[in-house]
PDB file of N, CA and C in Angstrom:
ATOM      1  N   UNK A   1       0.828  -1.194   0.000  1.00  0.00           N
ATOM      2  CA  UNK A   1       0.000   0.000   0.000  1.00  0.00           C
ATOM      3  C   UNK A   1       0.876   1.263   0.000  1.00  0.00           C
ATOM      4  N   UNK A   2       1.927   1.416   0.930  1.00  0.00           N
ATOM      5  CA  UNK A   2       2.676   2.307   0.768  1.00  0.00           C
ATOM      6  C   UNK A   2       3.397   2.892   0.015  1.00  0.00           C
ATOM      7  N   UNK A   3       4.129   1.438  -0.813  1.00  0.00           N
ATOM      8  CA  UNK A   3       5.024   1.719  -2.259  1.00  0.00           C
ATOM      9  C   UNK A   3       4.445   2.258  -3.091  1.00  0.00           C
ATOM     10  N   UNK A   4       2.971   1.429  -3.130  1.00  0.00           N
ATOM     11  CA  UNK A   4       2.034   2.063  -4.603  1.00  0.00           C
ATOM     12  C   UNK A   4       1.584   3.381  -4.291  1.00  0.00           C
ATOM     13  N   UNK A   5       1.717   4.132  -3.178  1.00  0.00           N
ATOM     14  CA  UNK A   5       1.672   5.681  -2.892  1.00  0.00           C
ATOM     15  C   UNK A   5       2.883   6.064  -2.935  1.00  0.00           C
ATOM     16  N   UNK A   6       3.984   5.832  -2.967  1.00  0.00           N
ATOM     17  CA  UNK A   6       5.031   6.270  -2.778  1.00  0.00           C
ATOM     18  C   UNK A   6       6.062   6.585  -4.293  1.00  0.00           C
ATOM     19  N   UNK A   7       4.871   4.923  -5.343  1.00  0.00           N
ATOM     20  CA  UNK A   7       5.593   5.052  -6.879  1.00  0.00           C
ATOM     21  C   UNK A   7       4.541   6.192  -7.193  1.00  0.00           C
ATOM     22  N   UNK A   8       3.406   6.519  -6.440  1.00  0.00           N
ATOM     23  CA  UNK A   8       2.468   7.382  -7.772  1.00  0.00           C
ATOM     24  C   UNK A   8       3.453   8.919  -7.271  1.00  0.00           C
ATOM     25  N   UNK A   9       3.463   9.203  -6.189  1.00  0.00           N
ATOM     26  CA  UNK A   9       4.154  10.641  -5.842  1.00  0.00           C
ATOM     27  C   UNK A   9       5.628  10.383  -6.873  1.00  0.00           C
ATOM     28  N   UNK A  10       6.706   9.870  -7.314  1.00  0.00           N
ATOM     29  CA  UNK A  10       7.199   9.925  -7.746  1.00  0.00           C
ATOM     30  C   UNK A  10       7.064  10.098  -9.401  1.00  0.00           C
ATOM     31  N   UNK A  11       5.833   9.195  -9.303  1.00  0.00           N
ATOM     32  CA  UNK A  11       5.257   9.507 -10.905  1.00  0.00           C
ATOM     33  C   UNK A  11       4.829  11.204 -10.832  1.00  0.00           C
ATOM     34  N   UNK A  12       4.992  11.477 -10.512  1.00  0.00           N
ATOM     35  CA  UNK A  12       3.712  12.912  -9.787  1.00  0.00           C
ATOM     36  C   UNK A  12       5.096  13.539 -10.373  1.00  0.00           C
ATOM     37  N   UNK A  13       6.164  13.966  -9.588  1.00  0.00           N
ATOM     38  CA  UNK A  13       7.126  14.693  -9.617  1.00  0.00           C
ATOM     39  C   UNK A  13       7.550  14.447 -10.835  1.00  0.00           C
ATOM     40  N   UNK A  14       7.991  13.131 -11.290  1.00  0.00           N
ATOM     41  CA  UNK A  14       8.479  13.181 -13.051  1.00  0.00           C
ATOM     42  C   UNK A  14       7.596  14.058 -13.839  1.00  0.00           C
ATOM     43  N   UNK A  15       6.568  13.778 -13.863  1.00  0.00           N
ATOM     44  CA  UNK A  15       5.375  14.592 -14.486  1.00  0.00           C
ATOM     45  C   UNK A  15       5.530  16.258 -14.183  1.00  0.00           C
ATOM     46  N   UNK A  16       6.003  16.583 -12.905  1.00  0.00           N
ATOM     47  CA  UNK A  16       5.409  17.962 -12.851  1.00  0.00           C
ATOM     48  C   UNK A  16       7.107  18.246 -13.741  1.00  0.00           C
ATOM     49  N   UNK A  17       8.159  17.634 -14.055  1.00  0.00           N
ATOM     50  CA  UNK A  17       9.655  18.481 -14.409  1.00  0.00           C
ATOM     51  C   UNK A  17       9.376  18.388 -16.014  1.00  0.00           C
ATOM     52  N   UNK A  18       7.999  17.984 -16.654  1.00  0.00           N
ATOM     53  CA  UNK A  18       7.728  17.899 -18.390  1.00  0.00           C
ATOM     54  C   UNK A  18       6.755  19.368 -18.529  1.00  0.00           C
ATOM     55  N   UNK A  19       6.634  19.599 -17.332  1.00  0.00           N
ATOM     56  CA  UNK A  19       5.624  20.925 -17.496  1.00  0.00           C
ATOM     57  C   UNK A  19       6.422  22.285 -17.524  1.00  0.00           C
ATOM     58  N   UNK A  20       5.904  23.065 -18.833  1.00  0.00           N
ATOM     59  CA  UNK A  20       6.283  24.141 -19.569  1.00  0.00           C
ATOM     60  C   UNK A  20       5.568  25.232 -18.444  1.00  0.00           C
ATOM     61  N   UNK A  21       5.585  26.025 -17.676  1.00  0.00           N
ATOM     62  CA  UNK A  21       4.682  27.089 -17.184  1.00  0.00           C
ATOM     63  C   UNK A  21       5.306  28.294 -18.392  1.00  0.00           C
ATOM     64  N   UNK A  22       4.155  28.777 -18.341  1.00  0.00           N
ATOM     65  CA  UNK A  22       4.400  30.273 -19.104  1.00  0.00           C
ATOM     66  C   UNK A  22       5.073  31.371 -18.365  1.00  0.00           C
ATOM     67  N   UNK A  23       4.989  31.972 -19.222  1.00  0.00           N
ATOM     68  CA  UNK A  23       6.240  33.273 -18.626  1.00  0.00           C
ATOM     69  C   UNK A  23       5.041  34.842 -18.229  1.00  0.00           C
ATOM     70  N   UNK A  24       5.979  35.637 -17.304  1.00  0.00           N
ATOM     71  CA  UNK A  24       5.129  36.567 -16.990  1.00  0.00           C
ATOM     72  C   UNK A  24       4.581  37.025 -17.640  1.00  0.00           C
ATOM     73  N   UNK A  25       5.036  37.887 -19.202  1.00  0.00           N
ATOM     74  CA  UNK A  25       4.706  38.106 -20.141  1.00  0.00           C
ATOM     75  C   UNK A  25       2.858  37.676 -21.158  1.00  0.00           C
ATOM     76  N   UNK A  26       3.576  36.632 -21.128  1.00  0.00           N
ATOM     77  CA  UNK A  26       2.497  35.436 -21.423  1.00  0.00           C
ATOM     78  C   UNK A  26       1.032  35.348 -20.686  1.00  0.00           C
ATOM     79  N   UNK A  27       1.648  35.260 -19.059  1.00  0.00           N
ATOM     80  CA  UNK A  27       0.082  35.569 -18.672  1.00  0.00           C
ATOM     81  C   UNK A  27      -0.434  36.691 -18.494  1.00  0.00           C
ATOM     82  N   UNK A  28       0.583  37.430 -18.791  1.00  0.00           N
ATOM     83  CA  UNK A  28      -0.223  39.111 -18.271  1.00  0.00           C
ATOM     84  C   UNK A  28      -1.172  39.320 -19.872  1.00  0.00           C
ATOM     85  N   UNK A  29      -0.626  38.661 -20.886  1.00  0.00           N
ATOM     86  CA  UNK A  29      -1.200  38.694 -22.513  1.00  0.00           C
ATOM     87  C   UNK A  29      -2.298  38.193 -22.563  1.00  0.00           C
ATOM     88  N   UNK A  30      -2.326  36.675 -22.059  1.00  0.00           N
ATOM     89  CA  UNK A  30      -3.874  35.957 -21.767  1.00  0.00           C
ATOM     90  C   UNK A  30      -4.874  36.714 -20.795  1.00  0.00           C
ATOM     91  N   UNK A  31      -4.405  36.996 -19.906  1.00  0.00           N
ATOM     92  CA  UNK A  31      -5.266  37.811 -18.645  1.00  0.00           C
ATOM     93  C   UNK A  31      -5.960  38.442 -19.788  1.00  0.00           C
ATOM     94  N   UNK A  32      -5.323  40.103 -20.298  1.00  0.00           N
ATOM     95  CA  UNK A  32      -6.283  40.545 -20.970  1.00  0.00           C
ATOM     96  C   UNK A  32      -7.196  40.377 -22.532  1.00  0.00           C
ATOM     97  N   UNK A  33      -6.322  39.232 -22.577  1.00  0.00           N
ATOM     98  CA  UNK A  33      -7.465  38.434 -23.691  1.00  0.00           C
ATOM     99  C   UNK A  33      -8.717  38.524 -23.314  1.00  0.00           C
ATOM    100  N   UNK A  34      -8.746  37.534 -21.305  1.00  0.00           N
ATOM    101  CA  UNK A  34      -9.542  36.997 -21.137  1.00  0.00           C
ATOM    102  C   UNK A  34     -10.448  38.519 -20.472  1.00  0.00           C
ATOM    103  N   UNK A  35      -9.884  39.260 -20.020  1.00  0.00           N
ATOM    104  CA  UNK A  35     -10.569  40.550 -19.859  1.00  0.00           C
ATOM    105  C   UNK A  35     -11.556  41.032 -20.952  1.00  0.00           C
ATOM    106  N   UNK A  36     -10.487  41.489 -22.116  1.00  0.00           N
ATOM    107  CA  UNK A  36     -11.369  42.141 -23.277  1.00  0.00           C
ATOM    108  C   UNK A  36     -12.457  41.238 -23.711  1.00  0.00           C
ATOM    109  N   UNK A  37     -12.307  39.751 -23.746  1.00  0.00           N
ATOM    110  CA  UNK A  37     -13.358  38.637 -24.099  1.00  0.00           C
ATOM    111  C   UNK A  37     -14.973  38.666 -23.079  1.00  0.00           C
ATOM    112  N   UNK A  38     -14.293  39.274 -21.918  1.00  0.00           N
ATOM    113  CA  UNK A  38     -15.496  38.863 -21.100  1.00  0.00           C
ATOM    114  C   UNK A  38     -16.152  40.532 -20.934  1.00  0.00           C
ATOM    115  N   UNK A  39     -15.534  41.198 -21.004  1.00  0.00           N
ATOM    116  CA  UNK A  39     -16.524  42.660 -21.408  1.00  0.00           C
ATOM    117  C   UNK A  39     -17.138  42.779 -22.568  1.00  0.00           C
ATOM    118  N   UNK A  40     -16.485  42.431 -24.187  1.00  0.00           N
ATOM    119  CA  UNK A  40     -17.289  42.358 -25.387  1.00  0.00           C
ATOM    120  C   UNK A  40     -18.800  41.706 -25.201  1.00  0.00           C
ATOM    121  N   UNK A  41     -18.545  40.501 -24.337  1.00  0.00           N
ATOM    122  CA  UNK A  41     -19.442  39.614 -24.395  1.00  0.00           C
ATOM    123  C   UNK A  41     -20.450  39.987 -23.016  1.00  0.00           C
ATOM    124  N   UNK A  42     -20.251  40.628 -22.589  1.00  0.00           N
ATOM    125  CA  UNK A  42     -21.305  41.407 -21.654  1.00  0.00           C
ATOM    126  C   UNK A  42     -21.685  42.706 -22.153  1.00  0.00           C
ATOM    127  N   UNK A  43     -20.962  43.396 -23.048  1.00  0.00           N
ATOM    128  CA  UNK A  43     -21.808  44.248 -23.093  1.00  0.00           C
ATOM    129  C   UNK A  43     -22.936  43.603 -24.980  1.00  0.00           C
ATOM    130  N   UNK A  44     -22.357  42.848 -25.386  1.00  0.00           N
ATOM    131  CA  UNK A  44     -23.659  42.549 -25.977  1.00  0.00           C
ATOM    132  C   UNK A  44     -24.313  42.037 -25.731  1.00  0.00           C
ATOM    133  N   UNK A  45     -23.965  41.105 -24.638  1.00  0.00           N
ATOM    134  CA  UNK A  45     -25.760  40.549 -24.033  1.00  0.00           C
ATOM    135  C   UNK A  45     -26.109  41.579 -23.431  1.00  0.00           C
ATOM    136  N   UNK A  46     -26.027  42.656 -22.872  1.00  0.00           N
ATOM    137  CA  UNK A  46     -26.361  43.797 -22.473  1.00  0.00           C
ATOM    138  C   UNK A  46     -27.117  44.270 -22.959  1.00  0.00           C
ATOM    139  N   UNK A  47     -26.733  44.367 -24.401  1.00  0.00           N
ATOM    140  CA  UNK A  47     -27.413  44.858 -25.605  1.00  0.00           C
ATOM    141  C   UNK A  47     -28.773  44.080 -26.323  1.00  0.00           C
ATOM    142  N   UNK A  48     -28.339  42.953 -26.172  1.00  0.00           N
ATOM    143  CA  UNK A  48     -29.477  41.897 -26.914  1.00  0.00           C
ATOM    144  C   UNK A  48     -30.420  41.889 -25.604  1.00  0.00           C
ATOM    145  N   UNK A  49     -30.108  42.130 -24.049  1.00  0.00           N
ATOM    146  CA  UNK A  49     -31.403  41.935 -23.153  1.00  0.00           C
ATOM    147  C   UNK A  49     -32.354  42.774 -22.886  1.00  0.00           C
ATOM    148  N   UNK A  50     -31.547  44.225 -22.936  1.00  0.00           N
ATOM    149  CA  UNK A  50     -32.371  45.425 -23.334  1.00  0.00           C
ATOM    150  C   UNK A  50     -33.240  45.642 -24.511  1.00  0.00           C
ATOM    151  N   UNK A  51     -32.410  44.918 -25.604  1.00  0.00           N
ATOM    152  CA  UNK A  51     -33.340  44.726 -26.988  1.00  0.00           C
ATOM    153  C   UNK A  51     -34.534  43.948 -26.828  1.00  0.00           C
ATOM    154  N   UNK A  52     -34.811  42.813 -26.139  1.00  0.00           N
ATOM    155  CA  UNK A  52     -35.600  41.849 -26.187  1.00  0.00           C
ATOM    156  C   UNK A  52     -36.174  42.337 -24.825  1.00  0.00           C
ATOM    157  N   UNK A  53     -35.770  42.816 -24.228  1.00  0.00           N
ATOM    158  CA  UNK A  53     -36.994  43.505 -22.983  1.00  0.00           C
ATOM    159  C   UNK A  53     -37.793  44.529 -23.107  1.00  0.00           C
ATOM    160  N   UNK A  54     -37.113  45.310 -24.641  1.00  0.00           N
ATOM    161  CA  UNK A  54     -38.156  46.375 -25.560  1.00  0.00           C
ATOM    162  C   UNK A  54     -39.125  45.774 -25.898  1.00  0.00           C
ATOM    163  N   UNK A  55     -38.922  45.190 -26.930  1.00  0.00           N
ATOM    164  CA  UNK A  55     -39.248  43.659 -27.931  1.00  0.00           C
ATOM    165  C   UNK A  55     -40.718  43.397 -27.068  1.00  0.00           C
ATOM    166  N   UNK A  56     -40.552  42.391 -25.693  1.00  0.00           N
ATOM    167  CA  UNK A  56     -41.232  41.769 -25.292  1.00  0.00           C
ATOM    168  C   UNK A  56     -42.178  43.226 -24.880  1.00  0.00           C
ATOM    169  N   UNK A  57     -41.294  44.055 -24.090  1.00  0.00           N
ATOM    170  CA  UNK A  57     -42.688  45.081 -23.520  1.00  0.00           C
ATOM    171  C   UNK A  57     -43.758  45.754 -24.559  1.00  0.00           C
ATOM    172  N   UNK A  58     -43.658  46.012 -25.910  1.00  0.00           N
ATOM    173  CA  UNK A  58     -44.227  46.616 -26.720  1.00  0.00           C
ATOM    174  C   UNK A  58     -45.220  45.286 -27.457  1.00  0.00           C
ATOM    175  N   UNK A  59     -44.404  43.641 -27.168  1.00  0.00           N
ATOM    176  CA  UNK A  59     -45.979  43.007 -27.769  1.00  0.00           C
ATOM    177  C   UNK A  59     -46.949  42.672 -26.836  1.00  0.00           C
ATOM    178  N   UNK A  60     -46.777  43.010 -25.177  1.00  0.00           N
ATOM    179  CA  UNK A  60     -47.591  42.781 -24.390  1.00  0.00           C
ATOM    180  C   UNK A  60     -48.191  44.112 -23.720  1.00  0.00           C
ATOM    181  N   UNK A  61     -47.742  45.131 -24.648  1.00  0.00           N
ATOM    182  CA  UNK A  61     -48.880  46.136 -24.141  1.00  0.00           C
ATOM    183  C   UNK A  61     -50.362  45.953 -24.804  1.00  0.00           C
TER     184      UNK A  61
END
């Protein structure tokens, strides 16, 4: 029981020395990907909920 916890943590560590992390650069680039991605996309549903809350109020008057 112990070994077979003891080979997976070692498997663990081989595994983590194949991993590439990105560079500061890199994530500060994605960050505002993911920034500009998630404001575009709020302000047009913004846009499409206000549209369709016109929409709906003018066929149920």
């Amino acid at each position: 029981m112990f070994r077979k916890i003891a080979e997976f943590f070692q498997e663990v560590k081989l595994e983590l020395k194949k991993v590439v992390f990105p560079t500061r650069k890199e994530v500060i680039g994605s960050t505002w990907v993911v920034i500009i991605s998630v404001l575009i996309s709020a302000l047009f549903l913004g846009i499409v909920d206000m549209g369709l809350s016109r929409f709906i109020s003018l066929a149920f008057k």
